[in-house]
C-alpha atoms as a PDB file:
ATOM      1  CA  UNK A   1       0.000   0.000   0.000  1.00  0.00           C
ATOM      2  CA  UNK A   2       1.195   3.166  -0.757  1.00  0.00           C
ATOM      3  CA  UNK A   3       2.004   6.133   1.227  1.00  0.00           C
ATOM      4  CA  UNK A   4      -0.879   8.056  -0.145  1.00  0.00           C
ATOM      5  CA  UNK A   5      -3.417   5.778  -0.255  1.00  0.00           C
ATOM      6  CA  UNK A   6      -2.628   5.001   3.782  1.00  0.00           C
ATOM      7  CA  UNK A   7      -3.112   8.526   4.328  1.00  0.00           C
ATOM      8  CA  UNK A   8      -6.196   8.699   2.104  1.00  0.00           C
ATOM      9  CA  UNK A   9      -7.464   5.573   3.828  1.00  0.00           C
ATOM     10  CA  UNK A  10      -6.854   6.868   7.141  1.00  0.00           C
ATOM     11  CA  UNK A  11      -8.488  10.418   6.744  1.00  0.00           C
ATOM     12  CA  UNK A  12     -11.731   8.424   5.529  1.00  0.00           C
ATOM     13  CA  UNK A  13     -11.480   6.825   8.980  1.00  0.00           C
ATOM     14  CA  UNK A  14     -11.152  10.033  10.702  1.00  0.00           C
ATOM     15  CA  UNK A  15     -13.879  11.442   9.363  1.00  0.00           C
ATOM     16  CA  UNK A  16     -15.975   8.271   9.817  1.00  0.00           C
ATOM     17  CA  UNK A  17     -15.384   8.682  13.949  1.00  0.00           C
ATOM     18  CA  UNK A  18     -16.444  11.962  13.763  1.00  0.00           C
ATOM     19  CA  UNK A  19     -19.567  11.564  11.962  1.00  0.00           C
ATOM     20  CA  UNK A  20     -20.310   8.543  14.423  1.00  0.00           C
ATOM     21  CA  UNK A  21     -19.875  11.359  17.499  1.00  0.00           C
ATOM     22  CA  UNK A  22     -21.034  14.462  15.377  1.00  0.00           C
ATOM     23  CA  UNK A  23     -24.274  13.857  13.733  1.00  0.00           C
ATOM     24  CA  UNK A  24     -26.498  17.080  13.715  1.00  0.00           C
ATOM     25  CA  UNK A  25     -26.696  19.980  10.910  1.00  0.00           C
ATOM     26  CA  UNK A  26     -28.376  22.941  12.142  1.00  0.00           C
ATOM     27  CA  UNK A  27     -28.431  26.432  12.305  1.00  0.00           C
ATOM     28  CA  UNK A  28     -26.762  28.919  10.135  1.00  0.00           C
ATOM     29  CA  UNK A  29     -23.821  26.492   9.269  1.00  0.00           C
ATOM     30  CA  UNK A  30     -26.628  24.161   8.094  1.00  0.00           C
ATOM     31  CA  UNK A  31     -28.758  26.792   5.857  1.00  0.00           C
ATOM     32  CA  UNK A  32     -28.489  27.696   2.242  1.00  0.00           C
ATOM     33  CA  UNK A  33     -27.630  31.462   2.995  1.00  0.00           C
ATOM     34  CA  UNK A  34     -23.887  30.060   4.309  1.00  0.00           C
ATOM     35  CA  UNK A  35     -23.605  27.810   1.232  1.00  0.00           C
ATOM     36  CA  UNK A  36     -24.698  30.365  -1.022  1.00  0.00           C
ATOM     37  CA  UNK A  37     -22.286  33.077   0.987  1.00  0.00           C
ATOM     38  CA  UNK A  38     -19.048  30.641   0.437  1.00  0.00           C
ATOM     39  CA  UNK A  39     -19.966  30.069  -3.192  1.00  0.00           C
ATOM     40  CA  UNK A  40     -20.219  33.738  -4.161  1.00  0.00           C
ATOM     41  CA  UNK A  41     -21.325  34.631  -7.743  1.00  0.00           C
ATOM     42  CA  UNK A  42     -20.360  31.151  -8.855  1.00  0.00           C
ATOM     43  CA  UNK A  43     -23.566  30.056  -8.389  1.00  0.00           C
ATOM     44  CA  UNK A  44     -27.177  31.312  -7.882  1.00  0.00           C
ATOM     45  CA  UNK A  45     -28.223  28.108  -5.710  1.00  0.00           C
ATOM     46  CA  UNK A  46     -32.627  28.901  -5.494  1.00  0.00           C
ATOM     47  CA  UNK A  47     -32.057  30.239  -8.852  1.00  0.00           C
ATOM     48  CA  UNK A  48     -29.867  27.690 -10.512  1.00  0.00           C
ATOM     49  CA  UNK A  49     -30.838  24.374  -8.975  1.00  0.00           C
ATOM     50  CA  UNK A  50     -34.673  23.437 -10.081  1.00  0.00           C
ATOM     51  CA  UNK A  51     -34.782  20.887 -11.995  1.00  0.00           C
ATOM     52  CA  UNK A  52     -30.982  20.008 -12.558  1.00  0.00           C
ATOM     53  CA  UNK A  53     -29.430  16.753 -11.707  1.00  0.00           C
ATOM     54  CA  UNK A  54     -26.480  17.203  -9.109  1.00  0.00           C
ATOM     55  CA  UNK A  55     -24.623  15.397  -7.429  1.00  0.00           C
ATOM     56  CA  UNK A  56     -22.029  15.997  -4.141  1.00  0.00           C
ATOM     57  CA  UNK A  57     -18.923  14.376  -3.514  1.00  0.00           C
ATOM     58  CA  UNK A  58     -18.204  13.660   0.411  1.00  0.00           C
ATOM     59  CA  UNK A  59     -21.416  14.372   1.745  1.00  0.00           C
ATOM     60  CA  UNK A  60     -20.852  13.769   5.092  1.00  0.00           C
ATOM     61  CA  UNK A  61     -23.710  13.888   7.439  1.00  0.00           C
ATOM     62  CA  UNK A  62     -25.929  15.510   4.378  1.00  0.00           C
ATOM     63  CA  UNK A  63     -25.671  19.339   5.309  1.00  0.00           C
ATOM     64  CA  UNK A  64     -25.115  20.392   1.832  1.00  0.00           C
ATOM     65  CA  UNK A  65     -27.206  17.374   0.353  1.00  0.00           C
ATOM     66  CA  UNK A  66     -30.621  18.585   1.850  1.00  0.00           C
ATOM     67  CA  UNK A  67     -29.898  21.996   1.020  1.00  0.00           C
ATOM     68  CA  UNK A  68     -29.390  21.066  -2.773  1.00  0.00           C
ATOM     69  CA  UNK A  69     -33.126  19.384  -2.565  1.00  0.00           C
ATOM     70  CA  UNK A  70     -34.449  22.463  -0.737  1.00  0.00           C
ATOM     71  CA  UNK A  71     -32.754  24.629  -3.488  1.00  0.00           C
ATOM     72  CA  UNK A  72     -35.634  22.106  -5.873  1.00  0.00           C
ATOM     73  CA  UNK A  73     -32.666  19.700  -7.554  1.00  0.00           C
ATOM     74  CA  UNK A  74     -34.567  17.109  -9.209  1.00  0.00           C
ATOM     75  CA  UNK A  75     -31.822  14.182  -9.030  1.00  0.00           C
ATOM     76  CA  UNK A  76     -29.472  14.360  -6.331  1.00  0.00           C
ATOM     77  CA  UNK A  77     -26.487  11.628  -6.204  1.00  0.00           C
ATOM     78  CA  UNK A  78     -24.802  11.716  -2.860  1.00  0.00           C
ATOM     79  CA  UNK A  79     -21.236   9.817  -2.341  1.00  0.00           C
ATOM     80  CA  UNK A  80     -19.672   9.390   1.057  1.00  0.00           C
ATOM     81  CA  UNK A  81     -16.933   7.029   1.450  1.00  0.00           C
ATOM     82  CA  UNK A  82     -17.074   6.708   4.868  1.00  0.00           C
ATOM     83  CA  UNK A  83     -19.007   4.261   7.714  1.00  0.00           C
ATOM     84  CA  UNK A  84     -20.372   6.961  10.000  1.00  0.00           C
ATOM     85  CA  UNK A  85     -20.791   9.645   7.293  1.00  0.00           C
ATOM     86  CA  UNK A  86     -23.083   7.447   5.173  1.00  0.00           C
ATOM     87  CA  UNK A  87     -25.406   6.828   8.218  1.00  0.00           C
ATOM     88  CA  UNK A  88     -25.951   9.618   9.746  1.00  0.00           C
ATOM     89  CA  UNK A  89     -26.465  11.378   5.746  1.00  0.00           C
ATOM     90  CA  UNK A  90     -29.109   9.231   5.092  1.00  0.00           C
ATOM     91  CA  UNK A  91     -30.827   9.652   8.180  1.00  0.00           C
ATOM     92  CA  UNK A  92     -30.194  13.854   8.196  1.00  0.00           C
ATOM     93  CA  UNK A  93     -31.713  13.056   4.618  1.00  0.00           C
ATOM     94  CA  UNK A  94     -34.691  11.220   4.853  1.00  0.00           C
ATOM     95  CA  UNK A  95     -37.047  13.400   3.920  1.00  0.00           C
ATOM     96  CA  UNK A  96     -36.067  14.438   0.677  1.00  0.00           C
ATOM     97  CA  UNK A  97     -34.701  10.239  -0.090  1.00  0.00           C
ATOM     98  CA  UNK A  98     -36.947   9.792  -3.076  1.00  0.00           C
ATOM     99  CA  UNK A  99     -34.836  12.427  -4.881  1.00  0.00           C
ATOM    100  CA  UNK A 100     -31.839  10.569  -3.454  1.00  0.00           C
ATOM    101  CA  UNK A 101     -29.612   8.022  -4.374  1.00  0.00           C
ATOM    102  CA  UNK A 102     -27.090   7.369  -1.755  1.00  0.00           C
ATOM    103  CA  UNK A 103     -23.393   5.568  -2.628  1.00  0.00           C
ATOM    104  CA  UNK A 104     -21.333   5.053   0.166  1.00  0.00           C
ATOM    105  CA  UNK A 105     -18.095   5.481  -2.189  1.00  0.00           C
ATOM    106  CA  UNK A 106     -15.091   7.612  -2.391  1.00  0.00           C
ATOM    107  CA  UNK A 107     -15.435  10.806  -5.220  1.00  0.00           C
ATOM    108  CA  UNK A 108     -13.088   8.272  -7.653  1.00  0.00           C
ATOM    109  CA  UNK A 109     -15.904   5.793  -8.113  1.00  0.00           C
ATOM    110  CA  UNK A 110     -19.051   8.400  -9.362  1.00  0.00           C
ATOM    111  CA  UNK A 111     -20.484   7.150 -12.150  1.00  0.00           C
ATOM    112  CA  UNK A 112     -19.635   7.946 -15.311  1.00  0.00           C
ATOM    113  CA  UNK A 113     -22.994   7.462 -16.612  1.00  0.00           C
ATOM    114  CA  UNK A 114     -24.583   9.886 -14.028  1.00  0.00           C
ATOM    115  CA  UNK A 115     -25.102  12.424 -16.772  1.00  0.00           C
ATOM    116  CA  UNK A 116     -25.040  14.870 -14.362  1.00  0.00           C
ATOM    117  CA  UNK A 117     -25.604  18.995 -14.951  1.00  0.00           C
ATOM    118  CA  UNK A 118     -23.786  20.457 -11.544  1.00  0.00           C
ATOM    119  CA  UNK A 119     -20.881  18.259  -9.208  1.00  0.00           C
ATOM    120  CA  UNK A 120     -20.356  19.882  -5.893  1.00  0.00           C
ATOM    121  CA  UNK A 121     -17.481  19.215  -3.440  1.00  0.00           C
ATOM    122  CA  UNK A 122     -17.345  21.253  -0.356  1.00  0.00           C
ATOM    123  CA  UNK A 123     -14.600  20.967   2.211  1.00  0.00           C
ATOM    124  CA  UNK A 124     -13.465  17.544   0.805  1.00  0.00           C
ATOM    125  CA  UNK A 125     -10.803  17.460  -1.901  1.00  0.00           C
ATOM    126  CA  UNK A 126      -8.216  19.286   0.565  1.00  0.00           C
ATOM    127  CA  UNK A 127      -8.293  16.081   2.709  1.00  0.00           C
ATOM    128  CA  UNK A 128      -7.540  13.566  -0.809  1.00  0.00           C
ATOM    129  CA  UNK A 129      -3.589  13.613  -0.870  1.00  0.00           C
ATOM    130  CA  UNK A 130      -4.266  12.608  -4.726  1.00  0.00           C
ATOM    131  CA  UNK A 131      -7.581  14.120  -5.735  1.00  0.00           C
ATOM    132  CA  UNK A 132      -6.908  14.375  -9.631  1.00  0.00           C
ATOM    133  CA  UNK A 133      -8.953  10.496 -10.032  1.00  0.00           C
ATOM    134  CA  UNK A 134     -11.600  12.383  -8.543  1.00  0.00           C
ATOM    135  CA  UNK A 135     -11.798  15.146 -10.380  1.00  0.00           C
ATOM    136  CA  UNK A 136     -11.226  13.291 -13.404  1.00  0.00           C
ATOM    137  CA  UNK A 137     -14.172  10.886 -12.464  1.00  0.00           C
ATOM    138  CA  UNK A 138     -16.200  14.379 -11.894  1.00  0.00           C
ATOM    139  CA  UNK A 139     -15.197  15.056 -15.877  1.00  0.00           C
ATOM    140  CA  UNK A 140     -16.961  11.949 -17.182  1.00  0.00           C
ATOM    141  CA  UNK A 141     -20.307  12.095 -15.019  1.00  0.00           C
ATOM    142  CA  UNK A 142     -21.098  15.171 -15.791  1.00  0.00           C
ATOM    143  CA  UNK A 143     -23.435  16.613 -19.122  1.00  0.00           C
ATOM    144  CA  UNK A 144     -21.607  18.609 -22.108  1.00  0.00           C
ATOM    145  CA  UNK A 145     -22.137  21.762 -20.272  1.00  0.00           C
ATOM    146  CA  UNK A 146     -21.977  21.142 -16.732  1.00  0.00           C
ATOM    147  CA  UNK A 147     -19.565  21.924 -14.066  1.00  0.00           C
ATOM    148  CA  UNK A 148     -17.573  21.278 -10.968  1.00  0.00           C
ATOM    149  CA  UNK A 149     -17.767  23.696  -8.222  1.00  0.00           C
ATOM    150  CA  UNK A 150     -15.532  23.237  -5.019  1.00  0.00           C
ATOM    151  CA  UNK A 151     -14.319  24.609  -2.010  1.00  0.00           C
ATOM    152  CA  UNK A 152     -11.002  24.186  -0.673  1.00  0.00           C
ATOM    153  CA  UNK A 153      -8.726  25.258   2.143  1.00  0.00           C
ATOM    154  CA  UNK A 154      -7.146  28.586   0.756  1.00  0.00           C
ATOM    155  CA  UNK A 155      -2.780  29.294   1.866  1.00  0.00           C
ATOM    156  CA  UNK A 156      -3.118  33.021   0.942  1.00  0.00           C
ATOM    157  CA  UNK A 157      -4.871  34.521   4.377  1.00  0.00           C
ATOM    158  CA  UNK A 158      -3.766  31.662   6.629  1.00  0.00           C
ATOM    159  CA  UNK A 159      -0.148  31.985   6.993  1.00  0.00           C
ATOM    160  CA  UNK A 160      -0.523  33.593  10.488  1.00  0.00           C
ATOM    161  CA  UNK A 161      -3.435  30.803  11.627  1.00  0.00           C
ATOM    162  CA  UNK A 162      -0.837  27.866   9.977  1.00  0.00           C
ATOM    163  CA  UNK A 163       2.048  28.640  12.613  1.00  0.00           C
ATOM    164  CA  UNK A 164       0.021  28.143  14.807  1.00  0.00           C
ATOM    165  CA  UNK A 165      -2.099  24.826  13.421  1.00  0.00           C
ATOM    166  CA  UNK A 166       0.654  22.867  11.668  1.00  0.00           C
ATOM    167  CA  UNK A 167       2.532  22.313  14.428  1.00  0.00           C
ATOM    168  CA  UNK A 168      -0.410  21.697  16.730  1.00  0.00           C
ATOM    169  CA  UNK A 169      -1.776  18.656  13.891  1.00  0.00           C
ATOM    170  CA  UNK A 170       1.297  16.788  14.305  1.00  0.00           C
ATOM    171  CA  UNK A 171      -0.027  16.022  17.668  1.00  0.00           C
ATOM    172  CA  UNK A 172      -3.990  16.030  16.941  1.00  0.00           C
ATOM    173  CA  UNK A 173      -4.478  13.829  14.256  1.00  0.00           C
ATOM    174  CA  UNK A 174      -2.728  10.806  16.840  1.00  0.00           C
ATOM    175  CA  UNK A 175      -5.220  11.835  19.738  1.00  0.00           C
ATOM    176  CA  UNK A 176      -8.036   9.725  20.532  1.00  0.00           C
ATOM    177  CA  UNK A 177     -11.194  10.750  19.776  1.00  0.00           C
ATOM    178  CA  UNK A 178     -12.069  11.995  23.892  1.00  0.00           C
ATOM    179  CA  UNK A 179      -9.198  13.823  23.848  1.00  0.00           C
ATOM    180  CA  UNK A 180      -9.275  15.904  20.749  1.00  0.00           C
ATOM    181  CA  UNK A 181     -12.814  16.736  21.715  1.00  0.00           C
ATOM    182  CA  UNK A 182     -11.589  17.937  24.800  1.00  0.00           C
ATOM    183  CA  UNK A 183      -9.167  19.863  23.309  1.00  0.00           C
ATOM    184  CA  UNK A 184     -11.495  21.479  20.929  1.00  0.00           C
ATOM    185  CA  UNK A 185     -13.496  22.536  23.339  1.00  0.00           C
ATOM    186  CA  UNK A 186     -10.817  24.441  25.244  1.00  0.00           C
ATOM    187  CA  UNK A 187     -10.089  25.996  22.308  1.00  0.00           C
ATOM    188  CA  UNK A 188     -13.472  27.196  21.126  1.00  0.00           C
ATOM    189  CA  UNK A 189     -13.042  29.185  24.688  1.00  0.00           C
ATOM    190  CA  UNK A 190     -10.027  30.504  23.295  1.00  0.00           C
ATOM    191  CA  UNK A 191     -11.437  31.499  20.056  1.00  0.00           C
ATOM    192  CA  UNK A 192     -13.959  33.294  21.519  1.00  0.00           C
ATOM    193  CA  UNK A 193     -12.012  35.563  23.556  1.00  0.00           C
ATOM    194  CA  UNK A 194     -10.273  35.969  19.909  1.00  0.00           C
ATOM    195  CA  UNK A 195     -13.524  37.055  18.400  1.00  0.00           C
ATOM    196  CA  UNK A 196     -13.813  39.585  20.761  1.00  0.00           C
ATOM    197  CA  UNK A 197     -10.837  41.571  19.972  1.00  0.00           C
ATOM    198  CA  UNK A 198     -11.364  40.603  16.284  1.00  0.00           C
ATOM    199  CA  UNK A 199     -14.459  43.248  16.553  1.00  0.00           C
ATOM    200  CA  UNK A 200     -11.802  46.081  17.655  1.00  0.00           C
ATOM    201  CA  UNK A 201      -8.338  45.158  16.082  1.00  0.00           C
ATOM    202  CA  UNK A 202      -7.660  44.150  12.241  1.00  0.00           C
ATOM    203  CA  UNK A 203      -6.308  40.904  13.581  1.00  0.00           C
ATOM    204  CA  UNK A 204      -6.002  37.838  11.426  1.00  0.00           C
ATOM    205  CA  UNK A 205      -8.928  36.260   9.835  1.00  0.00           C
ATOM    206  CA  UNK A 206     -11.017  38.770  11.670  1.00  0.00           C
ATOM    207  CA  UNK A 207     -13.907  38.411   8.830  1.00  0.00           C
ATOM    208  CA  UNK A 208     -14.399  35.273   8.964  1.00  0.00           C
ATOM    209  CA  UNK A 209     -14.112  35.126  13.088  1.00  0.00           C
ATOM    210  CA  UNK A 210     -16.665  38.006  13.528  1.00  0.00           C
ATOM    211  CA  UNK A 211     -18.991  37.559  10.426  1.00  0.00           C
ATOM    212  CA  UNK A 212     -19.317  33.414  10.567  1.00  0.00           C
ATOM    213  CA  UNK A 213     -17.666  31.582  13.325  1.00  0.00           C
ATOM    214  CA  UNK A 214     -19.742  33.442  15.922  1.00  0.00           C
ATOM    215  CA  UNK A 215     -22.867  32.746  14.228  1.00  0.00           C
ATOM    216  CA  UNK A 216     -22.428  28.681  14.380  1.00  0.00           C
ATOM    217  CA  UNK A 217     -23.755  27.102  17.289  1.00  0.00           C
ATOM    218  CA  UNK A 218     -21.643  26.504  20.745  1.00  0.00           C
ATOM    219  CA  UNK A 219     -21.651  22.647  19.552  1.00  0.00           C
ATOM    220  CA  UNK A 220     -20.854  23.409  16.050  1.00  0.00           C
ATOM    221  CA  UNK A 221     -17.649  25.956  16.901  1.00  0.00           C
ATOM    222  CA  UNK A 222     -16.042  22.658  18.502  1.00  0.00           C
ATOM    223  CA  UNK A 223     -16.636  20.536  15.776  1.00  0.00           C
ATOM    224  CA  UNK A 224     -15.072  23.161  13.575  1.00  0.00           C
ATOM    225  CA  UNK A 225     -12.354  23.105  15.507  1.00  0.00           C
ATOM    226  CA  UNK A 226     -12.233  19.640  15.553  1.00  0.00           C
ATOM    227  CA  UNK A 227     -12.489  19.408  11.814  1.00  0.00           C
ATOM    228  CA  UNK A 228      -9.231  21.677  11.340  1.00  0.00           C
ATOM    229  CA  UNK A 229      -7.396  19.076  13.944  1.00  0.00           C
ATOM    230  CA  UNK A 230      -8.243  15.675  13.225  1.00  0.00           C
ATOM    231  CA  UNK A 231      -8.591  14.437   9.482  1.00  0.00           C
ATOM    232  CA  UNK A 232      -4.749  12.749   8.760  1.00  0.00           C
ATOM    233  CA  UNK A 233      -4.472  14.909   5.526  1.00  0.00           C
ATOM    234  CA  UNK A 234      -5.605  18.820   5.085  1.00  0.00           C
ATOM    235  CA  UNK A 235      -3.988  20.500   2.580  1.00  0.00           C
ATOM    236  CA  UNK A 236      -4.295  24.579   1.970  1.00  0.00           C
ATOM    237  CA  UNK A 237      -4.694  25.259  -1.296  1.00  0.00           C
ATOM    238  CA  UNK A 238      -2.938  28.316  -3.658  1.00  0.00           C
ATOM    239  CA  UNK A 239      -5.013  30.400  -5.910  1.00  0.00           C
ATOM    240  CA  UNK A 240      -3.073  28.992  -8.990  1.00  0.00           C
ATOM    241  CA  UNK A 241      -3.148  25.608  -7.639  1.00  0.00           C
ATOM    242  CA  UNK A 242      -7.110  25.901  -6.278  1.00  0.00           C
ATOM    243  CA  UNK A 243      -7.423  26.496 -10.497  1.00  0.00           C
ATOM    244  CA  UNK A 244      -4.995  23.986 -12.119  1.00  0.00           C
ATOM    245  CA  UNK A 245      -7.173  21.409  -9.964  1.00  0.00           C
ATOM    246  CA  UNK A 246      -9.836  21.819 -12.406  1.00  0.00           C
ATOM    247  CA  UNK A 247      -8.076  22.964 -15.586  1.00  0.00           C
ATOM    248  CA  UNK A 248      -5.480  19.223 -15.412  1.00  0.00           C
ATOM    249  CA  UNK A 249      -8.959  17.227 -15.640  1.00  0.00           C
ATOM    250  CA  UNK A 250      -9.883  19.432 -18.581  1.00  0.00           C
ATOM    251  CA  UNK A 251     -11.901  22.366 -17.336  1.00  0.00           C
ATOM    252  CA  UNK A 252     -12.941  25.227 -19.271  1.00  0.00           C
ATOM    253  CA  UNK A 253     -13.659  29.115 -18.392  1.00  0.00           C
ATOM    254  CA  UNK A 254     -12.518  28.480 -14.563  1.00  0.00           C
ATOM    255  CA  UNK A 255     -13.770  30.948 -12.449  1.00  0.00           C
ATOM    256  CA  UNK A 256     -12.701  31.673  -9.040  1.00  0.00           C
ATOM    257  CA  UNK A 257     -13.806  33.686  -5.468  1.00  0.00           C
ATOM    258  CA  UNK A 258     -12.287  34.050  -2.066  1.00  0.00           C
ATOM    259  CA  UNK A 259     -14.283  33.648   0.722  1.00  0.00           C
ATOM    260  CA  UNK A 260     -13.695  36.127   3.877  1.00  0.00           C
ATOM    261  CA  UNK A 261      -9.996  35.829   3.075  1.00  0.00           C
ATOM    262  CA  UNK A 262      -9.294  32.263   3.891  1.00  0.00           C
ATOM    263  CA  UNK A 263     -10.964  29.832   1.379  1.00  0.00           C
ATOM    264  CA  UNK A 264     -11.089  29.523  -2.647  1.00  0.00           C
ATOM    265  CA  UNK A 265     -14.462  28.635  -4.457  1.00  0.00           C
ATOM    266  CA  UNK A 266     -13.768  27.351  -7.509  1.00  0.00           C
ATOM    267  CA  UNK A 267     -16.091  26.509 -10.917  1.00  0.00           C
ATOM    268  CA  UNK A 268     -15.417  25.199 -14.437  1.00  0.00           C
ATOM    269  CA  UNK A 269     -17.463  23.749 -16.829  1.00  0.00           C
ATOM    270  CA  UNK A 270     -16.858  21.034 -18.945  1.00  0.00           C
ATOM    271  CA  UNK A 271     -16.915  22.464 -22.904  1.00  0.00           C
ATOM    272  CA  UNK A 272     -20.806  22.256 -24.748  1.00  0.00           C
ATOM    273  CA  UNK A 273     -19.522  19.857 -27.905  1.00  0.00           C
ATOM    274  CA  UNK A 274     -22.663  20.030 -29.282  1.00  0.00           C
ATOM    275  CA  UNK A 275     -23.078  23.664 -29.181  1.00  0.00           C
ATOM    276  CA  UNK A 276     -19.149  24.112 -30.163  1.00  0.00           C
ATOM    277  CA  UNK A 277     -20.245  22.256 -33.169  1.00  0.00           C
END
């Protein structure tokens, strides 16, 4: 086995255990309004959703999955590779299942039959050490027409907040699961105290502190904590390399947005033959 796949094997596993202990979307990190707020102009999601066929790669406990069927998606294909992911997804998803189909797969397995019009991935290909099968796989599934929207860890804006979390992860990601919960929640104390002064000072990441962390939930600050901590692989993400991601698997007319300073939303669409003819 390689090194890579180990890792990529490993993450899945990580994020199994935390879907197993971390079940519940609600809130604002669980309404369309954030989704629609990290995807910028990429992407009207009320507007541009009725009636297409979508699909999500890593769907994890289905946050982003019921808000593509309240957005009036008339085929959505959810893939989750992992044990505790896939469970608690289709149970977050229940009722909207008979616009569903559920694959408990990794991204590298969607069909390529799906004949899909829109792929999402959100918060998932920055844990794949090699994500270019799944992007690739993306290529095939998908219409003449459609496109690939992501979001990915961004490098430009976290410099400051990676001295302090690279060196921290070296120790995380080999806690046990009690502990790094613990740990998390010491630190969403922490943060708080951070967001504070973040509504005085121009500190780091003060946007994204002030404008969206304090609007999650007490329960879902710790988990995003937790998220940043535990997964084996996490990798932040140029603007050049958030863009060749989807240009290498033959994307066309790439657009990109930053969001609050720290993330890159990415689209491309995969050329119209029929209309090129």
């Amino acid at each position: 086995m390689s090194e890579q796949t180990a890792r990529r094997d490993q993450t899945i596993r990580d994020f199994s255990e935390k879907w197993d202990n971390f079940q519940t979307n609600e809130g604002y990190h669980a309404s369309v309004e954030w989704s629609q707020e990290k995807l910028g102009p990429l992407i009207n999601l009320r507007a541009d959703l009725p009636g297409k066929r979508v699909a999500e790669i890593g769907s994890g406990s289905g946050r982003l999955i019921g808000q593509l069927c309240e957005c009036g998606a008339s085929f959505v294909l959810a893939l989750e590779p992992s044990s505790g992911g896939f469970q608690a997804l289709k149970e977050n998803t229940k009722a909207w299942s008979d616009r569903i189909t559920y694959l408990n797969e990794r991204g590298d397995k969607l069909p390529a039959d799906a004949d899909l019009d829109i792929i999402f991935s959100i918060g998932v290909l920055h844990h794949i050490p090699d994500p270019r099968p799944v992007v690739d796989a993306a290529w095939r599934a998908l219409r003449p027409g459609g496109r690939m929207i992501i979001w990915l860890y961004g490098y430009e804006g976290n410099r400051a907040y990676l001295c302090f979390t690279l060196p921290l992860r070296w120790l995380t990601v080999r806690m046990p699961h009690a502990w790094l919960t613990t740990l998390s929640g010491w630190l969403v104390k922490l943060t708080d105290v951070y967001t504070f002064f973040c509504r005085y000072l121009p500190l780091p990441l003060r946007h994204y502190f002030v404008e969206t962390f304090s609007r999650f939930t007490p329960e879902r600050r710790l988990v995003a904590i937790y998220d940043q901590l535990d997964p084996r692989h996490a990798k932040y993400y140029t603007k050049q390399e958030a863009m060749e991601l989807l240009r290498a698997s033959g994307f066309e007319d790439i657009q990109i947005y930053q969001y609050k300073g720290y993330s890159w939303s990415v689209c491309g669409g995969k050329p119209d033959t029929n209309s090129q003819s």
